[in-house]
C-alpha atoms as a PDB file:
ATOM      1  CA  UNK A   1     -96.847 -55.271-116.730  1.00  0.00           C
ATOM      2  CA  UNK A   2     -97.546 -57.982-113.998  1.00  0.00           C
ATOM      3  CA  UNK A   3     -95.414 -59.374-112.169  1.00  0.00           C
ATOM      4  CA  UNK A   4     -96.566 -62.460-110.052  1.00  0.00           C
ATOM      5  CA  UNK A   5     -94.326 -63.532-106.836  1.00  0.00           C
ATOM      6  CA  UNK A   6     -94.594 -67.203-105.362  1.00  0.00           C
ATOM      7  CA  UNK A   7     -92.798 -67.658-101.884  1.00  0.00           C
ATOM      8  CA  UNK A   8     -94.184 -70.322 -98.647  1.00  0.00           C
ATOM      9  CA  UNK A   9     -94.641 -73.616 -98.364  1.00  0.00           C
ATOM     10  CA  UNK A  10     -98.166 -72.842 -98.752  1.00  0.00           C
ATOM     11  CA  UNK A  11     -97.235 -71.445-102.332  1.00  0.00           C
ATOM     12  CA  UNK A  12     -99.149 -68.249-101.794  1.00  0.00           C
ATOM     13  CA  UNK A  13     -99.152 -65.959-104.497  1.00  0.00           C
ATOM     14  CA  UNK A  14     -98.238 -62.219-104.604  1.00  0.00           C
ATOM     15  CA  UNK A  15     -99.021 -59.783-107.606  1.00  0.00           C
ATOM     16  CA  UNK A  16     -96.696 -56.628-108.620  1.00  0.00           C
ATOM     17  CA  UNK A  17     -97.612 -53.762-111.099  1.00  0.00           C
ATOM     18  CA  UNK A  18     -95.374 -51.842-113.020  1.00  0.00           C
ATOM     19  CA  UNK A  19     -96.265 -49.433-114.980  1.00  0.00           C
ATOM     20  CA  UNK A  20     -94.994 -46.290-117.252  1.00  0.00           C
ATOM     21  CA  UNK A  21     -94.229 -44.492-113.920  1.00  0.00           C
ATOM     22  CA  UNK A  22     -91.813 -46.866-112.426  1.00  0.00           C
ATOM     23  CA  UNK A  23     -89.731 -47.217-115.933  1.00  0.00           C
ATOM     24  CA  UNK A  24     -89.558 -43.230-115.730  1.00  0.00           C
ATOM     25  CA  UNK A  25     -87.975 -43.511-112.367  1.00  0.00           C
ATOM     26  CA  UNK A  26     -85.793 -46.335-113.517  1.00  0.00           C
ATOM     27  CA  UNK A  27     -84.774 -44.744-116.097  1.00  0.00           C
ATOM     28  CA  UNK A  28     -83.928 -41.796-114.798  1.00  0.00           C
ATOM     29  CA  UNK A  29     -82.290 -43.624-111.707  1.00  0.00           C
ATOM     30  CA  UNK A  30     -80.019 -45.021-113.966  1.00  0.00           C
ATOM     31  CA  UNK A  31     -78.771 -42.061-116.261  1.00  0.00           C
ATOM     32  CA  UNK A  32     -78.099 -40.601-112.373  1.00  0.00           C
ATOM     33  CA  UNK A  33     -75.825 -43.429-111.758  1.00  0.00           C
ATOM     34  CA  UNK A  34     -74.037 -43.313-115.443  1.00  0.00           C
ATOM     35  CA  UNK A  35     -73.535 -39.810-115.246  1.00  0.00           C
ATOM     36  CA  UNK A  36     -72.272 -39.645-111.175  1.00  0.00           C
ATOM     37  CA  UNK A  37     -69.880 -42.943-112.446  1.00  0.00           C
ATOM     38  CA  UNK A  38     -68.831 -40.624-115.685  1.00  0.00           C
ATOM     39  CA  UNK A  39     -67.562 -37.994-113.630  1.00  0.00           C
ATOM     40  CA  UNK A  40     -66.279 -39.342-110.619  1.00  0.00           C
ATOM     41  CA  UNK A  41     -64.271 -41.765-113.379  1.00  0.00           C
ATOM     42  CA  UNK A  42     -63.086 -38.513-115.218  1.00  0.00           C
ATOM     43  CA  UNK A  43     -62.718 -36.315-111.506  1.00  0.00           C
ATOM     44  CA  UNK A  44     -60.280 -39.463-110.796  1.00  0.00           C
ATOM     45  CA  UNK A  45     -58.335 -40.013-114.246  1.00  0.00           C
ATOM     46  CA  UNK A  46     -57.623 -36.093-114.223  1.00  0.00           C
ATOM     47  CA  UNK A  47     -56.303 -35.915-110.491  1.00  0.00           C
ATOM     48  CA  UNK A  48     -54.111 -39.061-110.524  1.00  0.00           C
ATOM     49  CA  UNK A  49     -53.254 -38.825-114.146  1.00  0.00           C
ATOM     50  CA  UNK A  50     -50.096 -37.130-113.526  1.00  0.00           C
ATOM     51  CA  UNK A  51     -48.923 -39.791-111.614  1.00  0.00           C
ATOM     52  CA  UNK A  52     -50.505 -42.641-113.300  1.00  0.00           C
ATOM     53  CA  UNK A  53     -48.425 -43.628-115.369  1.00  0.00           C
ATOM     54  CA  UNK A  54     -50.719 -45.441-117.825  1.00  0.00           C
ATOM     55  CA  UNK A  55     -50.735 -45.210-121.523  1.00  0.00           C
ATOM     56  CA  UNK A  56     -54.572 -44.698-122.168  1.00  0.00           C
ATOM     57  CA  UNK A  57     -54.956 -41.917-119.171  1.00  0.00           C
ATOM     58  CA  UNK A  58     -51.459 -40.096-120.616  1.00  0.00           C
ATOM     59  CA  UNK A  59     -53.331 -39.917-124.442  1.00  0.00           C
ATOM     60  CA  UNK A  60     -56.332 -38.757-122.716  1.00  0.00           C
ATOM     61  CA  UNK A  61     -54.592 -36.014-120.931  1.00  0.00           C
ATOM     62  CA  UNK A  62     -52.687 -34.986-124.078  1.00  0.00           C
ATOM     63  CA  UNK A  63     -55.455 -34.650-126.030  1.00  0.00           C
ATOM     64  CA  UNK A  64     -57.330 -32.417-123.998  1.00  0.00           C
ATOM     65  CA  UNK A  65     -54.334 -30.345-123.122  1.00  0.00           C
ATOM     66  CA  UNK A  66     -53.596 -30.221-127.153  1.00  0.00           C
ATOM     67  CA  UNK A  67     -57.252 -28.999-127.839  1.00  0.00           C
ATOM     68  CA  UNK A  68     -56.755 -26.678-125.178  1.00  0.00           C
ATOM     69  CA  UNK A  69     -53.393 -25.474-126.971  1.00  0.00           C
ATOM     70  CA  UNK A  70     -55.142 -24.978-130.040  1.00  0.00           C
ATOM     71  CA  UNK A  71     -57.710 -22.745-128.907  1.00  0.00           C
ATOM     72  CA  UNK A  72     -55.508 -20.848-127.347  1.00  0.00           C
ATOM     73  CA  UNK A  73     -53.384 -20.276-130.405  1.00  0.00           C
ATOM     74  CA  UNK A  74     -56.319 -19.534-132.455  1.00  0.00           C
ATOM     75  CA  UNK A  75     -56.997 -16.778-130.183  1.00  0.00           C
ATOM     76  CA  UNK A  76     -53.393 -15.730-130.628  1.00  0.00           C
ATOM     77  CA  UNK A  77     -53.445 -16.236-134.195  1.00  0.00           C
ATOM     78  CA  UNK A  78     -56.820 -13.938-134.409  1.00  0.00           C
ATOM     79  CA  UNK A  79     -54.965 -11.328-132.653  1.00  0.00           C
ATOM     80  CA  UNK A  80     -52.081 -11.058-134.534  1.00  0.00           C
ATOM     81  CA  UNK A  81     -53.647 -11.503-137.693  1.00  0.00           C
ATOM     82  CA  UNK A  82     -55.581  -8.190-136.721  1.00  0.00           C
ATOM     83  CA  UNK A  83     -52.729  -6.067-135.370  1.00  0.00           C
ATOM     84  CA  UNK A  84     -50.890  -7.211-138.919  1.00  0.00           C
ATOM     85  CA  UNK A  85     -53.625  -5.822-140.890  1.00  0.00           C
ATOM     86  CA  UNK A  86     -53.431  -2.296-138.908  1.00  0.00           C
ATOM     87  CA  UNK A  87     -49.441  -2.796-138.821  1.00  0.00           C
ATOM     88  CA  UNK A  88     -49.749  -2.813-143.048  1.00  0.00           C
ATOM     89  CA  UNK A  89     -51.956   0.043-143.033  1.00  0.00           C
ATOM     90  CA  UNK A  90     -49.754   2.207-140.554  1.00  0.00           C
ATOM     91  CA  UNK A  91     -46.756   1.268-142.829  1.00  0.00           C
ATOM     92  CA  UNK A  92     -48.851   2.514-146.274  1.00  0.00           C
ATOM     93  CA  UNK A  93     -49.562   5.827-144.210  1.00  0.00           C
ATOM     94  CA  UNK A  94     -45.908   5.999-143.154  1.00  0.00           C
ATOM     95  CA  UNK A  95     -45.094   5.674-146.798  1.00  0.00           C
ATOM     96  CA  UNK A  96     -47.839   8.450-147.872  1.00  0.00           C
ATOM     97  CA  UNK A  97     -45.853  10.664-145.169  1.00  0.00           C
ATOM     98  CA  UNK A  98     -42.695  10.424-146.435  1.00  0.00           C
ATOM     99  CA  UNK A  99     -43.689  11.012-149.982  1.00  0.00           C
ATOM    100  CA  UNK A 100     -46.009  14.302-148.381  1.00  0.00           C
ATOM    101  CA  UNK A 101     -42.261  15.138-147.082  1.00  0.00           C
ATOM    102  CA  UNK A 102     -40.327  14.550-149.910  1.00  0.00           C
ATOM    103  CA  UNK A 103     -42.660  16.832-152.168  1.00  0.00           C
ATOM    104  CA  UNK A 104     -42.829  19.559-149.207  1.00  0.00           C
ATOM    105  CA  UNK A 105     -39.220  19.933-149.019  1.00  0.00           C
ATOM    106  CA  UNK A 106     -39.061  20.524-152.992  1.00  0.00           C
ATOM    107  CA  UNK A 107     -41.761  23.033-152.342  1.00  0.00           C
ATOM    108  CA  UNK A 108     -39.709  24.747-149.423  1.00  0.00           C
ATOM    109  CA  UNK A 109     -36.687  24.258-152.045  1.00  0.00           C
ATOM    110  CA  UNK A 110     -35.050  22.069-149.164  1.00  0.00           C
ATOM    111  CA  UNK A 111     -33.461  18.808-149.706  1.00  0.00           C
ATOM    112  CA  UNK A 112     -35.430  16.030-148.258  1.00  0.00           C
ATOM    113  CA  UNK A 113     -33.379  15.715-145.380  1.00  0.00           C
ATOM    114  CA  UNK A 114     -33.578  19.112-144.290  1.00  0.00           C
ATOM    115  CA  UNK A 115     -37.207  19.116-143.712  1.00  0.00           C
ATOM    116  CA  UNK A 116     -37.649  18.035-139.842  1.00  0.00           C
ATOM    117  CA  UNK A 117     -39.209  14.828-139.231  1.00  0.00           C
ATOM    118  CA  UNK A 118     -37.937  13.196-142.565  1.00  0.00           C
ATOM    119  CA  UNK A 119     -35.396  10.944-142.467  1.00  0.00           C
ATOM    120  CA  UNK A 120     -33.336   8.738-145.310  1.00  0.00           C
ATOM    121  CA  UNK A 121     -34.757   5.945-146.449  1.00  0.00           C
ATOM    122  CA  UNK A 122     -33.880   2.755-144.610  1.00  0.00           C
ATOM    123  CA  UNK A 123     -32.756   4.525-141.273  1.00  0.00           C
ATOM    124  CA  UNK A 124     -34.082   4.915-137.612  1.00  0.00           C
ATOM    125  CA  UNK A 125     -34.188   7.523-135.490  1.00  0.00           C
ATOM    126  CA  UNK A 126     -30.838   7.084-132.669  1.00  0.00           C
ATOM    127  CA  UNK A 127     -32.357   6.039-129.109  1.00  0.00           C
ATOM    128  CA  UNK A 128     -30.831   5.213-125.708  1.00  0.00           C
ATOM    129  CA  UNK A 129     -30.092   5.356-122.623  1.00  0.00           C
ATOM    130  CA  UNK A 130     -29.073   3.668-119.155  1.00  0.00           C
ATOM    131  CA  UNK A 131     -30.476  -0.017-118.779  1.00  0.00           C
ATOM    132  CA  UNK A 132     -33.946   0.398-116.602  1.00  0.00           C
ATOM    133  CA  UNK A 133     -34.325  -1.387-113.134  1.00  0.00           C
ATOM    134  CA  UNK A 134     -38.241  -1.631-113.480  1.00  0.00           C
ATOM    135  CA  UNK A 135     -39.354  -3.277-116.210  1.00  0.00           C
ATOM    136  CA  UNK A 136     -41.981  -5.749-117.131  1.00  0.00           C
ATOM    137  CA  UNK A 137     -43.749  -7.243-120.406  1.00  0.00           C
ATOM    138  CA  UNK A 138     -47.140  -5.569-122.186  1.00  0.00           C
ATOM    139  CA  UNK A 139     -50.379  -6.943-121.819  1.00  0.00           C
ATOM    140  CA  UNK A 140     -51.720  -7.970-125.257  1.00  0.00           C
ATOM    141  CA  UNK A 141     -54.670  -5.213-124.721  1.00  0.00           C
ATOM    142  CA  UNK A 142     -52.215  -2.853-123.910  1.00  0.00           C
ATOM    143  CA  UNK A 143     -50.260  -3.494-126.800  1.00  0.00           C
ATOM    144  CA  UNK A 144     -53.613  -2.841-128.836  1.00  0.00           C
ATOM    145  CA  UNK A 145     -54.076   0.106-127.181  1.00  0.00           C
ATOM    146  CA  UNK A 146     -50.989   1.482-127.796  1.00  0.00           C
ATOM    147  CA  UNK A 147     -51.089   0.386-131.450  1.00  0.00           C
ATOM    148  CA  UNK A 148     -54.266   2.584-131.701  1.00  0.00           C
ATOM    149  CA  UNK A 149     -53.253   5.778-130.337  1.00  0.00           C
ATOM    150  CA  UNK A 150     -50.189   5.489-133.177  1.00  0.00           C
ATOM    151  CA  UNK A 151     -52.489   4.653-135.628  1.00  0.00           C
ATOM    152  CA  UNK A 152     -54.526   7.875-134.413  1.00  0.00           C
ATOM    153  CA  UNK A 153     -51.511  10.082-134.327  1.00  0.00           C
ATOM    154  CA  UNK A 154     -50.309   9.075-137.606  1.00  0.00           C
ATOM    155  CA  UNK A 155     -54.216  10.126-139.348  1.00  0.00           C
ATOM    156  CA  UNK A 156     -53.443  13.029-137.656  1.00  0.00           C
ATOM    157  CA  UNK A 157     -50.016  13.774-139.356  1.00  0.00           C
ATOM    158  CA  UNK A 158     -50.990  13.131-142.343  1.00  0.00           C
ATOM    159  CA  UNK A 159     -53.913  15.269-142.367  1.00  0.00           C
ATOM    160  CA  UNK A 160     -51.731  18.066-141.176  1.00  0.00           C
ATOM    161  CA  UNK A 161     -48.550  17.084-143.524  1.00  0.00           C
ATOM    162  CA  UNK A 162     -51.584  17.326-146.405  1.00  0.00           C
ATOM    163  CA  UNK A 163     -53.401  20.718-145.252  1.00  0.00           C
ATOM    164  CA  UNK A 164     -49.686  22.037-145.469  1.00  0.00           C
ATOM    165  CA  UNK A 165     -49.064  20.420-148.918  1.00  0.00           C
ATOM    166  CA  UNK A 166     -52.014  22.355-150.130  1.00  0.00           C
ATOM    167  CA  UNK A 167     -51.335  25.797-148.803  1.00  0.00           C
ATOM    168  CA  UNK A 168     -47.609  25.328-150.016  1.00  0.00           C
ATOM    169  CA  UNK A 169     -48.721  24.173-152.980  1.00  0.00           C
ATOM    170  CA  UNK A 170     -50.887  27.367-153.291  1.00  0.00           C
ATOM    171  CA  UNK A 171     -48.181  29.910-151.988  1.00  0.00           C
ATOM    172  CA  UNK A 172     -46.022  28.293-154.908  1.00  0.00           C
ATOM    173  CA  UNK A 173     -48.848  29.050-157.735  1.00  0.00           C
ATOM    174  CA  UNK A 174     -49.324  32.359-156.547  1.00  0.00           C
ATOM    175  CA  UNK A 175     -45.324  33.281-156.448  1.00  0.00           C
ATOM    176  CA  UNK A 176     -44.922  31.796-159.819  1.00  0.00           C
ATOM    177  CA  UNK A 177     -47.597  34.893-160.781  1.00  0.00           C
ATOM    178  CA  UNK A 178     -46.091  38.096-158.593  1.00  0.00           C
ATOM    179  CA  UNK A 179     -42.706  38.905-161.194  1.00  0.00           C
ATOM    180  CA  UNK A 180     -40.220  38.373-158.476  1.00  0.00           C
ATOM    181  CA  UNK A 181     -37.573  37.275-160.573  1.00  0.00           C
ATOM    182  CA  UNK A 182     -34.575  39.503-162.028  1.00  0.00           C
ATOM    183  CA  UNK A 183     -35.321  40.048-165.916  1.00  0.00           C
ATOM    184  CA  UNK A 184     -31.447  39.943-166.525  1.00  0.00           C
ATOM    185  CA  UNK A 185     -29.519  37.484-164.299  1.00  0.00           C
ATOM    186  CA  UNK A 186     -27.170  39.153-161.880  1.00  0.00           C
ATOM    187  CA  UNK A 187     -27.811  42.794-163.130  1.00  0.00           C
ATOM    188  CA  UNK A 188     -27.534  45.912-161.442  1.00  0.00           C
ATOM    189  CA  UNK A 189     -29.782  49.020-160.660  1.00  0.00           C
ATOM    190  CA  UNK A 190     -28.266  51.948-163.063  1.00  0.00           C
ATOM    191  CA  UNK A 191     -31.528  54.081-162.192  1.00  0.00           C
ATOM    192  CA  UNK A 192     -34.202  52.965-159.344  1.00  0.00           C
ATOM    193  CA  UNK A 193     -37.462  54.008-158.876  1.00  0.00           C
ATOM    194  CA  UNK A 194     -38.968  57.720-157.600  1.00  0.00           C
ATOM    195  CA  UNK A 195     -37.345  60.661-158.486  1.00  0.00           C
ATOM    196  CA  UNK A 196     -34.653  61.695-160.695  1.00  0.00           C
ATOM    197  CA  UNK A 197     -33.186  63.711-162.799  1.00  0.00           C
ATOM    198  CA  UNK A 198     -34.220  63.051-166.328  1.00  0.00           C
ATOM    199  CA  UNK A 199     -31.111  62.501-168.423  1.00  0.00           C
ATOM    200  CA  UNK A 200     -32.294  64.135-171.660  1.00  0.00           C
ATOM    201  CA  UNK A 201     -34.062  67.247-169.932  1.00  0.00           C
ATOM    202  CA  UNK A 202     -31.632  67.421-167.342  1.00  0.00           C
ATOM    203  CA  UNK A 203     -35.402  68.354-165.166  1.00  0.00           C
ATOM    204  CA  UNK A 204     -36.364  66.118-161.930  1.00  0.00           C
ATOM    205  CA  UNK A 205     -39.106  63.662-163.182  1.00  0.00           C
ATOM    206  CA  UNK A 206     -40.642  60.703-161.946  1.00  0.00           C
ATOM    207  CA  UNK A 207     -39.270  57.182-162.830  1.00  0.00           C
ATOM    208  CA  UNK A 208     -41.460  54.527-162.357  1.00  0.00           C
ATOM    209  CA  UNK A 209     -39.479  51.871-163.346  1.00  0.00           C
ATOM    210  CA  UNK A 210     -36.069  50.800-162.872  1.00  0.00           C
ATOM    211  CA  UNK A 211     -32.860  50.101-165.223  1.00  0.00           C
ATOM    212  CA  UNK A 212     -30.733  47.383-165.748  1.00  0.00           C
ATOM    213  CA  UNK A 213     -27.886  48.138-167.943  1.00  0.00           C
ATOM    214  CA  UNK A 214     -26.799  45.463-170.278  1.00  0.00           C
ATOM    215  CA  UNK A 215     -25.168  44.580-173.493  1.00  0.00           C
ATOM    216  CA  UNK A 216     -27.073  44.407-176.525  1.00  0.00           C
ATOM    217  CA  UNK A 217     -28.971  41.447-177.116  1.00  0.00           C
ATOM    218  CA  UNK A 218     -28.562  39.837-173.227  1.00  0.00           C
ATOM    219  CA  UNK A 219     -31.505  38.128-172.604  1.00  0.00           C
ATOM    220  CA  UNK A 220     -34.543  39.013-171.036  1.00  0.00           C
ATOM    221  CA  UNK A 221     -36.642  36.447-169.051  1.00  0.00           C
ATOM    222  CA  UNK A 222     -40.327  36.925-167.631  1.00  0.00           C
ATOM    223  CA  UNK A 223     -40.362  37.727-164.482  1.00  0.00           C
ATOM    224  CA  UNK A 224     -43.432  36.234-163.536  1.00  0.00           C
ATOM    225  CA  UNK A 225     -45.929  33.713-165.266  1.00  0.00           C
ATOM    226  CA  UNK A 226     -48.563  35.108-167.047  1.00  0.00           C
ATOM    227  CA  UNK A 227     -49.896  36.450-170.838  1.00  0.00           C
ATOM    228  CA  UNK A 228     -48.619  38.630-173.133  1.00  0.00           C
ATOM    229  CA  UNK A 229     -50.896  41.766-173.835  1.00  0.00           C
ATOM    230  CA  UNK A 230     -48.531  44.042-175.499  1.00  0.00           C
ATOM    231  CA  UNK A 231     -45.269  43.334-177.721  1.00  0.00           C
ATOM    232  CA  UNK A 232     -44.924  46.113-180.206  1.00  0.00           C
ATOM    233  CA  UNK A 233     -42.875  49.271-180.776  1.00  0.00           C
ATOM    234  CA  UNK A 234     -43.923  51.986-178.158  1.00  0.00           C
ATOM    235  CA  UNK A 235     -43.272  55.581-179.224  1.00  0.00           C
ATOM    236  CA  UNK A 236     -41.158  55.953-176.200  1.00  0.00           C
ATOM    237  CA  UNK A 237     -40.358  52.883-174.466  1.00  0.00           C
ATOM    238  CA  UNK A 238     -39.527  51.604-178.420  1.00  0.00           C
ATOM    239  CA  UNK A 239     -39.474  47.781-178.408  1.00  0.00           C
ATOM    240  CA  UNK A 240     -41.663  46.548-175.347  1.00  0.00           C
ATOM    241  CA  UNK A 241     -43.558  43.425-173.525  1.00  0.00           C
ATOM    242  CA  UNK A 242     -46.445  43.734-171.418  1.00  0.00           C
ATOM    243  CA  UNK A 243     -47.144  40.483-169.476  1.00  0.00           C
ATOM    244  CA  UNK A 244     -49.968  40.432-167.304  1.00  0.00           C
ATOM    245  CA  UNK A 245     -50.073  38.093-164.593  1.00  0.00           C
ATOM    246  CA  UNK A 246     -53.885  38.488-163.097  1.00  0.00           C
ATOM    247  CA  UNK A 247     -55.642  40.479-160.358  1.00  0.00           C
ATOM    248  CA  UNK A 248     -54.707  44.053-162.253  1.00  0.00           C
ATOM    249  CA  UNK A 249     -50.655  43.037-161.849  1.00  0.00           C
ATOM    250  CA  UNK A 250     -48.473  43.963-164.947  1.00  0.00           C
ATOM    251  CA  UNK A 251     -45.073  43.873-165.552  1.00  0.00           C
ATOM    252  CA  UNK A 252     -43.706  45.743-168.734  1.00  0.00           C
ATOM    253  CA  UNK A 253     -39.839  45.294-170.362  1.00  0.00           C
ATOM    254  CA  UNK A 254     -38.485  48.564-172.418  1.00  0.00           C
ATOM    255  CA  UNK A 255     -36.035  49.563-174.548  1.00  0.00           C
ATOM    256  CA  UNK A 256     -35.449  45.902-176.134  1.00  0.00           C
ATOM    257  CA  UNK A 257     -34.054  45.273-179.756  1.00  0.00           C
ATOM    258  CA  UNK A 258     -35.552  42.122-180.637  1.00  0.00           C
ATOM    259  CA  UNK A 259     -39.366  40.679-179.130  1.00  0.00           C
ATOM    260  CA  UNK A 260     -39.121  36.509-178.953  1.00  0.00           C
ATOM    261  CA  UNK A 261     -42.982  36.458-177.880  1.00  0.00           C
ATOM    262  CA  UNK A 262     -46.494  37.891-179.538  1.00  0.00           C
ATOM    263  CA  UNK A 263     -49.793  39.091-177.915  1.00  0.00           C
ATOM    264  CA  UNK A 264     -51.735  36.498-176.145  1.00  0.00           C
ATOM    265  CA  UNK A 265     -48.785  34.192-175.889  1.00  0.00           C
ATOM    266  CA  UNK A 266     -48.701  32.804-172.425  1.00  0.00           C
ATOM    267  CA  UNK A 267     -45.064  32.752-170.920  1.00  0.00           C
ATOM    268  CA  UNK A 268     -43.927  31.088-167.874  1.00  0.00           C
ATOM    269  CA  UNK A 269     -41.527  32.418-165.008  1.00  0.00           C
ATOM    270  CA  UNK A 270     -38.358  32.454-166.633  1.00  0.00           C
ATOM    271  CA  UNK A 271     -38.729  32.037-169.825  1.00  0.00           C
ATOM    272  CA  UNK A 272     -36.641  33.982-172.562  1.00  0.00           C
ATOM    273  CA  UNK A 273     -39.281  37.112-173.977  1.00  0.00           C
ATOM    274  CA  UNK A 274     -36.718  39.207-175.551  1.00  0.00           C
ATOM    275  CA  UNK A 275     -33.116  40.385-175.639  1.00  0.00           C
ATOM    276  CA  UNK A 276     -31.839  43.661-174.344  1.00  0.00           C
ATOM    277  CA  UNK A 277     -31.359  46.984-176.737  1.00  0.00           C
ATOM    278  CA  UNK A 278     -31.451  50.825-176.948  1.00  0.00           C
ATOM    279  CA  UNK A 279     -34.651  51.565-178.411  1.00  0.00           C
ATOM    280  CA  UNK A 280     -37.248  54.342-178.059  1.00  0.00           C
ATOM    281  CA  UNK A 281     -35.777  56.921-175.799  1.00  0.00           C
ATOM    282  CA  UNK A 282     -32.817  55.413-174.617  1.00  0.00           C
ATOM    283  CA  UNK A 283     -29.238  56.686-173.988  1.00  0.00           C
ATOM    284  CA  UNK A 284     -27.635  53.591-173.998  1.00  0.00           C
ATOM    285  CA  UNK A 285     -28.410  49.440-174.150  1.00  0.00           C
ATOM    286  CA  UNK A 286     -30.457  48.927-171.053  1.00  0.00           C
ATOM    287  CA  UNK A 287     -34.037  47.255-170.016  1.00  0.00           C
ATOM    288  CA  UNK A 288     -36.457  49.219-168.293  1.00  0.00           C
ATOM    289  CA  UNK A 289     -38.483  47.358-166.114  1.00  0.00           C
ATOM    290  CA  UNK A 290     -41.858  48.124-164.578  1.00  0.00           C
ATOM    291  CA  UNK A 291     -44.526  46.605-162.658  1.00  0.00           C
ATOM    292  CA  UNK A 292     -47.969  48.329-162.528  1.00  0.00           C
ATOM    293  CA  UNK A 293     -50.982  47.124-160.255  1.00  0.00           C
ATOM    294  CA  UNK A 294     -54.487  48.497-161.633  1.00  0.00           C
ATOM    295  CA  UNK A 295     -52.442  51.106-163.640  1.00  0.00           C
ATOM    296  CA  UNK A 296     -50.659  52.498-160.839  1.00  0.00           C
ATOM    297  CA  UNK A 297     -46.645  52.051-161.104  1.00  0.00           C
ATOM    298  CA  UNK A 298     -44.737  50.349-158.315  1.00  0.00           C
ATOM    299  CA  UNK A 299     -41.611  49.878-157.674  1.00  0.00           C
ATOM    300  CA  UNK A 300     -40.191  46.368-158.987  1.00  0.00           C
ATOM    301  CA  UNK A 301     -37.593  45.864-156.045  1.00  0.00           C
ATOM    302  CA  UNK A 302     -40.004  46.018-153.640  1.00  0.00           C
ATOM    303  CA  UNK A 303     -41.115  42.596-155.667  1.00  0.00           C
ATOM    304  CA  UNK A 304     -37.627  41.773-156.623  1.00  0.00           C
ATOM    305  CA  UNK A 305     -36.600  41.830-153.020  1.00  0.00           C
ATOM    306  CA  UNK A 306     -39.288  39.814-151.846  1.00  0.00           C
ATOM    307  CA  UNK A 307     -37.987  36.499-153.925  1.00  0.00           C
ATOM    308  CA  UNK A 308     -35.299  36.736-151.474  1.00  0.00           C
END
C-alpha cells in the first residue's frame, strides 16, 4: 500500500510504503495495548472493589469468589466422598469382627460378652478424662492418615480373629472325636483302672476299664463321635459297643442289656447307644467302660478328666 503525502505551498509530494511488516507491528502494538488496558482495568476493579461500591464491580467480585467457592468444595466433596467409601468398608470389617467374636465365644463356650474385645451391640467403649489445655484441629491429611493406619489395624484383627476361628474351630472337631464325655451323667467310679482284686476269683488282676454303677436300663451316651464297629453279645463283656473314633482310638461300653445302635452306624458325641444292664460277667447292673489306642487299654479318666 501507498500512501502519498501533499504538504507546501509548492504542493510537493511525498510517498509512504506500507507493507505486511508494518501491519505485523501494528498489530501486535495493539493487542500490547488491549491486553496492558485488560489488566491494569482488572488489577484496578479487584483492588478498589471492596470499596467501590458499584453494582457491576460487586457481581464481578462475587462471581469469581463463588467459582472459587466451588472448587474448593469440590475438593472437599472429593475428599469426603473417599474417606466415606473407606469409612463403609471399615464398618463391614467391624461387622465381620463381631460376628468372628460372637462365633469364637460359642466355640470357647463363653457368652459373647465374656470374650475380651466384644462388646453389646449398640454400645461404646467408656472414655475420659480431665479437659486438655493444648489442643488444636487435624489437618485433613492427617485425618487420612490416621484413617489408614485403622483401616490397617483392623485387616490385621481380622486376620488374626480368623487364624483363631480356624484353629478353634479345629480343636472343637478334634474334641468332639477323643470320648471325653461321661457315658452315664453324673456317675461314679465303683472300680477304676490298674489293679484289683477280681471279684469272682477273689485273685489281683488287671482292670483296664472302669465301672459306673447304675440302674438297669439308665442310659448310655457315646462318649465321643465316631462309628460303630462292634454291637453284639461278647462272651464276657455280654452286651457291648465298640465305637471307633479314628487314629487307632476306641472306646468300648460293657455289660449293657439292650444295644440302640448297629455296626457301621455313625454316632455323634452324646448320643443315646444303649442302656445300662448286668450282662456277661457281671455282679451287678453296671457299664464298663474302656478306651483302647492301637489295642493298648488306657485309662478313660485320664480322658474323662481332660473335658474338664
Amino acid at each position: 500500500m501507498n500512501i502519498i503525502l501533499v504538504s507546501g505551498a509548492k504542493a510537493r509530494a511525498r510517498t509512504l510504503s506500507v507493507d505486511w511488516r508494518h501491519w505485523t507491528a501494528g498489530g501486535f502494538g495493539l493487542l500490547a495495548l488491549f491486553l496492558s488496558f485488560t489488566l491494569l482495568f482488572n488489577y484496578v476493579t479487584l483492588r478498589y472493589a471492596a470499596s467501590i461500591n458499584h453494582p457491576l464491580l460487586q457481581a464481578i467480585l462475587l462471581a469469581d469468589q463463588r467459582e472459587e467457592a466451588q472448587k474448593t468444595q469440590e475438593v472437599i466433596q472429593g475428599h469426603l466422598n473417599a474417606m466415606a467409601l473407606t469409612l463403609g468398608d471399615l464398618q463391614a470389617k467391624m461387622m465381620r469382627l463381631d460376628g468372628l467374636g460372637e462365633r469364637l465365644a460359642k466355640l470357647a463356650g463363653l457368652k459373647p460378652q465374656d470374650l475380651p474385645g466384644v462388646l453389646q451391640p449398640g454400645s461404646t467403649p467408656g472414655r475420659g478424662g480431665p479437659a486438655p489445655t493444648l489442643h488444636r484441629n487435624l489437618s485433613l491429611d492427617e485425618f487420612n492418615a490416621m484413617l489408614a493406619q485403622l483401616a490397617q489395624q483392623v485387616d490385621q484383627r481380622s486376620d488374626q480373629l480368623g487364624v483363631l476361628e480356624a484353629l478353634l474351630v479345629t480343636d472343637s472337631a478334634t474334641k468332639k472325636f477323643l470320648p471325653t464325655l461321661k457315658p452315664i451323667e453324673d456317675a461314679w467310679y465303683s472300680s477304676n483302672f490298674g489293679w484289683r482284686i477280681d471279684p469272682f476269683t477273689g485273685q489281683q488282676a488287671f482292670h483296664e476299664g472302669i465301672d459306673f454303677p447304675a440302674d438297669v436300663g439308665t442310659p448310655v451316651e457315646a462318649a465321643a463321635s465316631g462309628k460303630v464297629v462292634f454291637a453284639e453279645v461278647h462272651p464276657a463283656y455280654g452286651k457291648m459297643i465298640e465305637i471307633d473314633h479314628g487314629n487307632g482310638l476306641v472306646s468300648r461300653y460293657a455289660h449293657c442289656s439292650a444295644l440302640l445302635v448297629n455296626e457301621g452306624d455313625f454316632v455323634m458325641r452324646g448320643q443315646l447307644i444303649a442302656r445300662v444292664g448286668t450282662t456277661g460277667r457281671s455282679t451287678g447292673p453296671h457299664l464298663h467302660f474302656e478306651v483302647r489306642l492301637n489295642g493298648v487299654p488306657q485309662n478313660p479318666a485320664r480322658f474323662l478328666q481332660a473335658s474338664g
